[in-house]
Each structure stands twice: as structure tokens, then as C-alpha cells.
N, C-alpha and C. Protein backbone atom coordinates (compact mmCIF):
# COMPACT_ATOMS: atom_id res chain seq x y z
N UNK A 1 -33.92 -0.64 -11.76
CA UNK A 1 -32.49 -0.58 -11.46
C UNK A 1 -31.70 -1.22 -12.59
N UNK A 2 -30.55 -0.25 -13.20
CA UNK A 2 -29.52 -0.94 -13.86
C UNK A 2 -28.69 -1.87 -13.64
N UNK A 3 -29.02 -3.30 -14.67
CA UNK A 3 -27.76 -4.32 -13.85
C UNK A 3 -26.47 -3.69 -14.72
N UNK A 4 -25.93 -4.25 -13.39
CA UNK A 4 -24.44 -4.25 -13.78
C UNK A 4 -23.57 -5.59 -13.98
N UNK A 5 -22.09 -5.16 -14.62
CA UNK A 5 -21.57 -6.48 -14.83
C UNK A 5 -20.41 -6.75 -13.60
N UNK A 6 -20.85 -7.76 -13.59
CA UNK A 6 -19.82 -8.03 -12.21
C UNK A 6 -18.42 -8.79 -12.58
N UNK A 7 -17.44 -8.02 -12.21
CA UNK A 7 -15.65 -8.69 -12.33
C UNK A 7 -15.52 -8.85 -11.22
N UNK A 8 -15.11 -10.23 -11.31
CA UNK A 8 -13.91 -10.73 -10.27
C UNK A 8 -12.59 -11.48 -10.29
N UNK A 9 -11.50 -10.99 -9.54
CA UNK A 9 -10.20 -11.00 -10.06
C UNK A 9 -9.96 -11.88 -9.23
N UNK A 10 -9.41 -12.95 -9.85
CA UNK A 10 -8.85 -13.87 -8.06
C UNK A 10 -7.49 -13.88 -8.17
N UNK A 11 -7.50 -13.58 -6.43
CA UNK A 11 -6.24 -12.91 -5.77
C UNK A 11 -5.58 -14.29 -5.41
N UNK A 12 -6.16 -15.67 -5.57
CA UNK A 12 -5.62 -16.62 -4.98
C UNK A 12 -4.15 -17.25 -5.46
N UNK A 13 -2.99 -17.55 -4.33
CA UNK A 13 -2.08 -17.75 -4.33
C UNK A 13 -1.27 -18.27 -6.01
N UNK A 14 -2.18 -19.07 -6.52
CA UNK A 14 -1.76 -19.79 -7.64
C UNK A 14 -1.95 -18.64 -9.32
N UNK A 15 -3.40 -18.06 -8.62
CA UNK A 15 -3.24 -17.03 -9.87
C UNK A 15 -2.76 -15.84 -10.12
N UNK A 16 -2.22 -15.31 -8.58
CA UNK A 16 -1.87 -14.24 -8.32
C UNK A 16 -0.15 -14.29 -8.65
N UNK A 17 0.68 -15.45 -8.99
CA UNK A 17 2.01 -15.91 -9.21
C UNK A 17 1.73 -16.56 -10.82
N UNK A 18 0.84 -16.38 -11.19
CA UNK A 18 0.27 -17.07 -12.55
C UNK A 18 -0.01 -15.60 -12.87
N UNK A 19 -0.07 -14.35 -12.65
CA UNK A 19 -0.14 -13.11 -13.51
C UNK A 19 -1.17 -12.18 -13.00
N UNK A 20 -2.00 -12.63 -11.96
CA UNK A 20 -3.18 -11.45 -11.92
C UNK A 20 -2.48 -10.53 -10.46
N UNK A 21 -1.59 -10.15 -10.65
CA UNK A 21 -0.82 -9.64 -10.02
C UNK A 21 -0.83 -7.95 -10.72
N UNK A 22 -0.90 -8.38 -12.25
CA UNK A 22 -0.94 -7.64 -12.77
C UNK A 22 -2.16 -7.03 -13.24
N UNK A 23 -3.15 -7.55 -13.00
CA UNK A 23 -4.80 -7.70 -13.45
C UNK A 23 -5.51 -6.97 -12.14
N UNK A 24 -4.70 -6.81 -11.05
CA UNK A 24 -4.93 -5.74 -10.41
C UNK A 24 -5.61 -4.34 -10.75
N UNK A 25 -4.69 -4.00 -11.54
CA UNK A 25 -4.81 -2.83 -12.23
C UNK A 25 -6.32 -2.21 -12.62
N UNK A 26 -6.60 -3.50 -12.79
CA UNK A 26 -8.25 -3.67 -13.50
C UNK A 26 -9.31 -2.73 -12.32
N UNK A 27 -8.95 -3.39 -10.59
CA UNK A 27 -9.40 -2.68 -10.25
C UNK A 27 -9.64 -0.72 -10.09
N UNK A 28 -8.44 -0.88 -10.52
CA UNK A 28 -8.85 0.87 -10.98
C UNK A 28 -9.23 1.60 -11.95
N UNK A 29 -8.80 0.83 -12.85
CA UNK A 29 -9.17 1.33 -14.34
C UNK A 29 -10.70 1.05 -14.52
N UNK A 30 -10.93 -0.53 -14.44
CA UNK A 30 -12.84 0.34 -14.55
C UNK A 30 -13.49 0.61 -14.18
N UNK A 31 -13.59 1.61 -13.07
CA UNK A 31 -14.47 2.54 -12.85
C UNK A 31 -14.03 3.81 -13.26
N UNK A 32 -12.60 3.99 -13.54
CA UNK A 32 -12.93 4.92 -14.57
C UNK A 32 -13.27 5.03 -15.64
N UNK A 33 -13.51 3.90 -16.35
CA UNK A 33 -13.52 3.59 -17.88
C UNK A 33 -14.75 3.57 -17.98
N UNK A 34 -15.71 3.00 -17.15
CA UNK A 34 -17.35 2.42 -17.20
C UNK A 34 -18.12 2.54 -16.16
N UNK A 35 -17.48 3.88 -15.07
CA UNK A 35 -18.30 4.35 -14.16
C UNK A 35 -18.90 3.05 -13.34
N UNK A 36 -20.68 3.49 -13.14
CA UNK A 36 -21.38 2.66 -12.23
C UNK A 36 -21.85 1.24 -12.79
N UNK A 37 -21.11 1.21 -14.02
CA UNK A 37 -22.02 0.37 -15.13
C UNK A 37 -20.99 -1.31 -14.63
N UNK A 38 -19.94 -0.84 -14.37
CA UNK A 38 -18.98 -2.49 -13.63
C UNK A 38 -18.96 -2.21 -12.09
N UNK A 39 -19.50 -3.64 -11.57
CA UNK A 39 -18.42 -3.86 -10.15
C UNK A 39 -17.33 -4.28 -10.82
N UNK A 40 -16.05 -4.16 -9.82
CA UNK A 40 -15.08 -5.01 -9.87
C UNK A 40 -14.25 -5.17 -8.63
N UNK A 41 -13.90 -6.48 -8.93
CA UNK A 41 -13.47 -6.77 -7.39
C UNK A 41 -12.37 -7.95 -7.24
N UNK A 42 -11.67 -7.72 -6.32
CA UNK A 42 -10.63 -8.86 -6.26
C UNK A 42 -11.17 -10.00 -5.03
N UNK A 43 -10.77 -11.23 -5.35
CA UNK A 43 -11.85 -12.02 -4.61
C UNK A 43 -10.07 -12.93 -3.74
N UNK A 44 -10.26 -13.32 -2.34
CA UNK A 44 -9.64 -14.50 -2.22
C UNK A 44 -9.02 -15.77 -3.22
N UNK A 45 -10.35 -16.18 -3.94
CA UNK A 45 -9.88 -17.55 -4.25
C UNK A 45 -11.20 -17.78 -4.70
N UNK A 46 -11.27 -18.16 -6.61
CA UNK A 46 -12.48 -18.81 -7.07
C UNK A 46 -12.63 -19.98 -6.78
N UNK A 47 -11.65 -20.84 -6.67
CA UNK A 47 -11.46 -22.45 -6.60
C UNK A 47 -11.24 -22.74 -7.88
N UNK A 48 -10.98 -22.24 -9.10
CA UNK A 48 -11.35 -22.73 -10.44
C UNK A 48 -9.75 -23.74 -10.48
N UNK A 49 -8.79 -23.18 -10.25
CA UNK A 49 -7.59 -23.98 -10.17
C UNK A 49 -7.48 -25.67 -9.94
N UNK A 50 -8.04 -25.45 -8.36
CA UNK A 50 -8.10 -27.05 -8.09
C UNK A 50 -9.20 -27.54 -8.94
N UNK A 51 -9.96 -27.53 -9.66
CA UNK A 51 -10.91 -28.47 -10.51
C UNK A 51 -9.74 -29.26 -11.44
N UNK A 52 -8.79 -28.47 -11.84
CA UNK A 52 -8.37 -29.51 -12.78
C UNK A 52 -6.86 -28.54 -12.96
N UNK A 53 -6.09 -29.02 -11.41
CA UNK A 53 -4.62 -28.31 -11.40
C UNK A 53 -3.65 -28.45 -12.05
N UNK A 54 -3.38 -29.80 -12.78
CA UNK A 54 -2.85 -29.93 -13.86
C UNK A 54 -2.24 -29.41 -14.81
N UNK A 55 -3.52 -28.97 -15.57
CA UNK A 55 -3.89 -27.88 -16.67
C UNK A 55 -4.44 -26.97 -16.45
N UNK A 56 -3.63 -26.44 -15.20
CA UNK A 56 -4.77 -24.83 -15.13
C UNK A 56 -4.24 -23.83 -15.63
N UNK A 57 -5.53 -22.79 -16.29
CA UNK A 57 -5.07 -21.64 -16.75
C UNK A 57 -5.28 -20.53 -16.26
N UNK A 58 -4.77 -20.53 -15.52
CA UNK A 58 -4.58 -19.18 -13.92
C UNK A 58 -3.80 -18.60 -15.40
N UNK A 59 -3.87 -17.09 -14.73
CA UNK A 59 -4.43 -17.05 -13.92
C UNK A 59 -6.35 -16.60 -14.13
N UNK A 60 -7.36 -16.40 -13.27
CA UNK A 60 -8.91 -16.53 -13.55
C UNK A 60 -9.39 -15.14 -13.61
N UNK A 61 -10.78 -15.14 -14.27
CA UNK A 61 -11.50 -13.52 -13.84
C UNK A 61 -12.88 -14.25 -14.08
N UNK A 62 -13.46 -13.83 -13.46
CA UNK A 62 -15.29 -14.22 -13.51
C UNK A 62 -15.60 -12.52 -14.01
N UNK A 63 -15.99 -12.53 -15.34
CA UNK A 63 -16.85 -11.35 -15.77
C UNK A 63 -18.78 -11.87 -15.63
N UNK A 64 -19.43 -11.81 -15.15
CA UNK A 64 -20.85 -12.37 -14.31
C UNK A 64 -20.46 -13.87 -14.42
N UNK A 65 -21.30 -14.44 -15.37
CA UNK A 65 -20.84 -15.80 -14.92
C UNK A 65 -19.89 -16.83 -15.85
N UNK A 66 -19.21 -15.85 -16.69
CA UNK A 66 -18.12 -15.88 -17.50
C UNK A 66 -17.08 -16.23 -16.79
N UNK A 67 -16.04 -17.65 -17.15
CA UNK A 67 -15.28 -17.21 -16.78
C UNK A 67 -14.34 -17.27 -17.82
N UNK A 68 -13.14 -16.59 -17.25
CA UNK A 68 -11.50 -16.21 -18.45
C UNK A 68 -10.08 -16.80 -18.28
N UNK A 69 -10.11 -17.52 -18.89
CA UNK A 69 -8.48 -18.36 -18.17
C UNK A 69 -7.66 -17.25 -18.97
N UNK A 70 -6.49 -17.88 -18.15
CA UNK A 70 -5.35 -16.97 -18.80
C UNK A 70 -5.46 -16.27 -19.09
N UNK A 71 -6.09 -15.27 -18.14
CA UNK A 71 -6.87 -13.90 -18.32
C UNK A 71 -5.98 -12.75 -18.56
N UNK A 72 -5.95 -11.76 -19.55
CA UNK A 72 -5.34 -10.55 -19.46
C UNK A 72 -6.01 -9.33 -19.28
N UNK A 73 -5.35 -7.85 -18.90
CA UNK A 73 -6.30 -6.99 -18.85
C UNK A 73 -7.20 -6.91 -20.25
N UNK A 74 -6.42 -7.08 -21.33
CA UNK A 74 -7.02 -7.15 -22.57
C UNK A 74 -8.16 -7.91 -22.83
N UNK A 75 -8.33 -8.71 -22.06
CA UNK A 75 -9.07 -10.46 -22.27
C UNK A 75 -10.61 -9.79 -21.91
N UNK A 76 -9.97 -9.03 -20.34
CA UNK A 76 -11.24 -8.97 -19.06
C UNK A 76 -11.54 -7.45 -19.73
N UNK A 77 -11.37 -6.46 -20.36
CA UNK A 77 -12.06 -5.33 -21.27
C UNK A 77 -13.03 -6.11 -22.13
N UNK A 78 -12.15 -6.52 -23.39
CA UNK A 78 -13.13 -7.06 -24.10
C UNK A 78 -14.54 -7.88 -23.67
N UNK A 79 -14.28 -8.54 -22.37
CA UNK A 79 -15.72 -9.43 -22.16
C UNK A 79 -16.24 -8.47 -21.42
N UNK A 80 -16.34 -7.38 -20.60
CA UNK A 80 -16.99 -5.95 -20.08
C UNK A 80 -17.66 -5.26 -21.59
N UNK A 81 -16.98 -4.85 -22.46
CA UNK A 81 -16.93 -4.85 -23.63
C UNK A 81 -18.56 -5.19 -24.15
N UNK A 82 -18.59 -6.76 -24.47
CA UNK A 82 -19.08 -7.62 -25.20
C UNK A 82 -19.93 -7.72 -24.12
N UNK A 83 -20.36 -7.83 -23.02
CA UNK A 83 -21.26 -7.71 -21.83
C UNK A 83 -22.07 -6.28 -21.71
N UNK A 84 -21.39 -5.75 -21.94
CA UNK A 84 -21.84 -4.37 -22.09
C UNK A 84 -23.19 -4.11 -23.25
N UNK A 85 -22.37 -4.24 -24.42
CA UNK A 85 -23.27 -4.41 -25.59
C UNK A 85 -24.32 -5.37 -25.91
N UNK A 86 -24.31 -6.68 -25.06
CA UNK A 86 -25.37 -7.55 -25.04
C UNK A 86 -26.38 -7.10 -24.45
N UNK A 87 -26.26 -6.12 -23.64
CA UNK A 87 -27.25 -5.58 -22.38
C UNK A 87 -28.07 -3.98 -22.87
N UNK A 88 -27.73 -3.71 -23.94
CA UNK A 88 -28.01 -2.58 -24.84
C UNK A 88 -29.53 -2.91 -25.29
């Protein structure tokens, strides 16, 4: 069985007003972009925020066990991307 790379978008209150509002999008675009080869998924709430709320850089994406602050759609391609090609 082929692994795949797993995205997750967190939908949680702080990152979802921090921009992944817009990182949504993600969920549709890759599976068209990379078929069976990505999950992707929007999650509740990583917790990554409260570790250190301060300075957080919401908003988050877990590409497997990557994660992406201040994540853009641009950010979360490239590490699918670069995940992709490691697995070649």
C-alpha cells in the first residue's frame, strides 16, 4: 500500500481568525492537484496555539508530522511538494 501524506488544517477558533479561513481552499484543491496521493483535512483544534499563545503563529497546518506556522496555501503546497519527492 501507498503511503500517503497527511494535511491537516486547523479550523480552531484562533487560527481560523488568524487566516486559515482561507486555507480552506486547500481542502479542495488537493485532491485535485495530487489525487489519492494527499489526505487532507480540516481538524477542530491542533492545540499548537496554547503551547506558547503569546507568540503564536496561527494560523497551523500539520503536513504528516510537519508542522507550518503562519501557514499559507503557498507554504502547505510546497511541503506536499517536498513530501512528495522525499517519498520517490
Amino acid at each position: 500500500m501507498e503511503k500517503k501524506v497527511s494535511v491537516k488544517v486547523c479550523l480552531g477558533t484562533t487560527c481560523f481568525v488568524m487566516g486559515s479561513a482561507n486555507l480552506q481552499e486547500l481542502i479542495d484543491m488537493v485532491p485535485k492537484k495530487y489525487g489519492d496521493k494527499v489526505d487532507v483535512s480540516g481538524v477542530p483544534c491542533l492545540g499548537l496555539c496554547s503551547i506558547d499563545w503569546e507568540f503564536s503563529k496561527a494560523p497551523y497546518v500539520k503536513v504528516d508530522d510537519d508542522v507550518i506556522k503562519e501557514a499559507t496555501v503557498e507554504k502547505v503546497l510546497k511541503a506536499i511538494d517536498d513530501k512528495l519527492a522525499a517519498m520517490k
